[in-house]
Protein backbone atom coordinates (compact mmCIF):
# COMPACT_ATOMS: atom_id res chain seq x y z
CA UNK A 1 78.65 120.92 141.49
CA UNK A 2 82.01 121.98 142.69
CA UNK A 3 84.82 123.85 140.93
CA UNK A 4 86.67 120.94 141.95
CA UNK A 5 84.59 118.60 139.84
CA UNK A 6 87.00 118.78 136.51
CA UNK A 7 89.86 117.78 138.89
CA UNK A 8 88.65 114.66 140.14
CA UNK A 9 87.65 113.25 137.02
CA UNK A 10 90.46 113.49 135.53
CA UNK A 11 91.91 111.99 138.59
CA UNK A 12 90.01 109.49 138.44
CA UNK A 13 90.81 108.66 134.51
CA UNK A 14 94.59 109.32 135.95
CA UNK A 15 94.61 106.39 138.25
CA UNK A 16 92.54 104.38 135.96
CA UNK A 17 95.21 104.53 133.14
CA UNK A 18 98.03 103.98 135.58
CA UNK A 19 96.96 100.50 136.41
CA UNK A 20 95.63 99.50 133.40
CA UNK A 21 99.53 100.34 132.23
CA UNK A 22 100.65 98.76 135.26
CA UNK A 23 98.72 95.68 134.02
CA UNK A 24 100.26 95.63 130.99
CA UNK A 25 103.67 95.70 132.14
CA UNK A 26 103.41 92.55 134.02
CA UNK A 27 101.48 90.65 130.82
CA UNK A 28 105.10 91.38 129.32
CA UNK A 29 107.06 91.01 131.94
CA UNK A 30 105.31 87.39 131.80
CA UNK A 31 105.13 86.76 128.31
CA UNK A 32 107.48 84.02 128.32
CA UNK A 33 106.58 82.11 131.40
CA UNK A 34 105.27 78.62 131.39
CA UNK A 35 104.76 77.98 135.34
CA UNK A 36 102.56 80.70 136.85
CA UNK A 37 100.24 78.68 138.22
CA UNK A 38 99.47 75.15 139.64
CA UNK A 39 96.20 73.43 138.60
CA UNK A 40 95.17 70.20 139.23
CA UNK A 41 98.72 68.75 140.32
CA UNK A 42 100.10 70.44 136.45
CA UNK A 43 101.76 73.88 135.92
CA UNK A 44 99.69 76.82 133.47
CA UNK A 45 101.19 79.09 132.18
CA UNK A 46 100.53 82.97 132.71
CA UNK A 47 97.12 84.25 131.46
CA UNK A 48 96.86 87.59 129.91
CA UNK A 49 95.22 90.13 132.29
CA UNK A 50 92.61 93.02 131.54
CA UNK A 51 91.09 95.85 132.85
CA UNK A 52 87.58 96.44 133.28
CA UNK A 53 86.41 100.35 133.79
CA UNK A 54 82.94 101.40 134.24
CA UNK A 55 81.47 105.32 135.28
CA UNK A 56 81.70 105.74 139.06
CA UNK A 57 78.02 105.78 139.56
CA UNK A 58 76.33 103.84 136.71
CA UNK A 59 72.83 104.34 137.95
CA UNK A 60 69.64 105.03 136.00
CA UNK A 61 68.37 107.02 138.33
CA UNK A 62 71.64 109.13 139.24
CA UNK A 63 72.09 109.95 135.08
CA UNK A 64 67.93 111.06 135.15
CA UNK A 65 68.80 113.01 137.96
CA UNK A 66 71.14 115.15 136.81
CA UNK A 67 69.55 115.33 132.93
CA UNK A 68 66.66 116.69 134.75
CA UNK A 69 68.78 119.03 136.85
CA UNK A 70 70.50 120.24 133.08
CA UNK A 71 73.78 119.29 135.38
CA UNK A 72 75.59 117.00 132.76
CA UNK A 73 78.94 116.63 134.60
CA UNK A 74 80.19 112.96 135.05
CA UNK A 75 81.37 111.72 137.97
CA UNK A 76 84.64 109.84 136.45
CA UNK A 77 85.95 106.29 135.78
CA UNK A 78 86.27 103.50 137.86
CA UNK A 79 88.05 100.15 137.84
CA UNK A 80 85.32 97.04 138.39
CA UNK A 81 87.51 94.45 137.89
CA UNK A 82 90.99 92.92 136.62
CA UNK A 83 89.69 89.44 134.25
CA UNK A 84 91.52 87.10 133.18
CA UNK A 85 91.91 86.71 128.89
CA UNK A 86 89.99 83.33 128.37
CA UNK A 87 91.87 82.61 124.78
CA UNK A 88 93.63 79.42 124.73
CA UNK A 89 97.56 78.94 125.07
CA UNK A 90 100.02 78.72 122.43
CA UNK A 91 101.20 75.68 121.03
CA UNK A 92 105.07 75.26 120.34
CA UNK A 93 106.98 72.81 118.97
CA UNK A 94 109.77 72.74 121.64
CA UNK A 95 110.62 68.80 122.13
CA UNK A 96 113.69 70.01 124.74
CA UNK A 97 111.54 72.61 126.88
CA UNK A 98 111.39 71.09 130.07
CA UNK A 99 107.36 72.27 129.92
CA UNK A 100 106.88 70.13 127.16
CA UNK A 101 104.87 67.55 126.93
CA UNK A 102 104.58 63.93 125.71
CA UNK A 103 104.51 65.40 122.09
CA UNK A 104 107.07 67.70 122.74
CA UNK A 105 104.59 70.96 122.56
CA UNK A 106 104.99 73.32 125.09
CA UNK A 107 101.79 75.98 126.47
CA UNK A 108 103.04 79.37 125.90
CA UNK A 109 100.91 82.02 127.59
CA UNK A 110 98.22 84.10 125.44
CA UNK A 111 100.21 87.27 125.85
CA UNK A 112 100.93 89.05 121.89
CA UNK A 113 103.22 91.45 122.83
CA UNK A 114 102.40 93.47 119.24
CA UNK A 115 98.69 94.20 121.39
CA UNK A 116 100.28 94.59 124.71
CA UNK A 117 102.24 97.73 122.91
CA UNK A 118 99.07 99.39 121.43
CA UNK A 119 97.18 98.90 124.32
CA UNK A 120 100.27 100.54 126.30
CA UNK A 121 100.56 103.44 123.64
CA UNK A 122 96.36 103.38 124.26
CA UNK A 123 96.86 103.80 128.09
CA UNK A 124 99.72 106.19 127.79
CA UNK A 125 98.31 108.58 125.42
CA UNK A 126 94.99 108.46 127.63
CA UNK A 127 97.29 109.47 130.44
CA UNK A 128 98.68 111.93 128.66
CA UNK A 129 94.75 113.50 127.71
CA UNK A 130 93.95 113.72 131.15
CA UNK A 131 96.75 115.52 132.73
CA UNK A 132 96.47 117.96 129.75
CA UNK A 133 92.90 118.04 130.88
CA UNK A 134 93.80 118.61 134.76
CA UNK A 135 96.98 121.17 133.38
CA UNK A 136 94.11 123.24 131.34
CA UNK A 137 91.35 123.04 134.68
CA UNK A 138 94.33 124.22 137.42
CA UNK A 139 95.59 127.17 134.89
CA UNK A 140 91.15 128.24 134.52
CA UNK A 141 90.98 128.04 138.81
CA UNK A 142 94.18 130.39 138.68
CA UNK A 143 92.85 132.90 136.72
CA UNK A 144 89.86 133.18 138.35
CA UNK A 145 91.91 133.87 141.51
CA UNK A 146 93.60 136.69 139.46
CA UNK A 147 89.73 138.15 138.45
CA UNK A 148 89.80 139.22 142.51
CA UNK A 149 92.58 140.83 142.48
């Protein structure tokens, strides 16, 4: 284990939280926009992405290692994947939309801007956590340096 380890968890967590808010920006910067992408000959409109994270090593034997080893560190947070939110579109009457169709609905995307906000406020005040957490680590390393003098 190395004095280090404390510091590049909450790296880890650090970078994790700054894409998942990255992420979020652009479901609201694209809340309103009917033409993101092209299917079948027919505009979509944008689909709400999310973040996946998952432990940096997720293996049985790597967590039986170290509870045999009584070293219960983690190894921080990882992102697996950016998906796609599978809920359908919004349906609104707008007859003079130019993305409307024969009935005069047009597709909005499936972006609720009321859950993009908590799940930024989430993300920020995760943020937050960890550089408290990496403040809290640096200021223990420092006075240990102090101990030798």
């Amino acid at each position: 284990m190395s004095i280090f380890n404390g510091m590049n968890i909450s790296a880890s967590a650090l970078t994790a939280q700054r894409l998942r808010m990255d992420v979020i920006s652009s479901n609201m910067a694209n809340a309103d926009t009917t033409r993101a992408e092209l299917v079948n000959g027919e505009w979509q409109p944008y689909r709400r992405k999310m973040v996946v994270m998952e432990p940096n090593s997720n293996s049985f034997s790597k967590y039986l290692n170290q509870a045999m080893d009584n070293n219960k560190t983690g190894s921080g947070v990882k992102i697996s994947r950016i998906i796609e939110d599978q809920t359908p579109f919004q349906l609104v009457f707008q007859p003079d939309h130019p993305d409307a169709n024969d009935e005069g609905y047009v597709q909005l995307p499936n972006v609720d801007p009321l859950k993009e906000m908590i799940d930024l406020m989430s993300a920020t005040r995760s943020y937050e956590a960890n550089v408290t957490s990496l403040d809290a680590h640096k200021n223990l390393l420092l006075k240990a340096l102090e101990i030798g003098r």
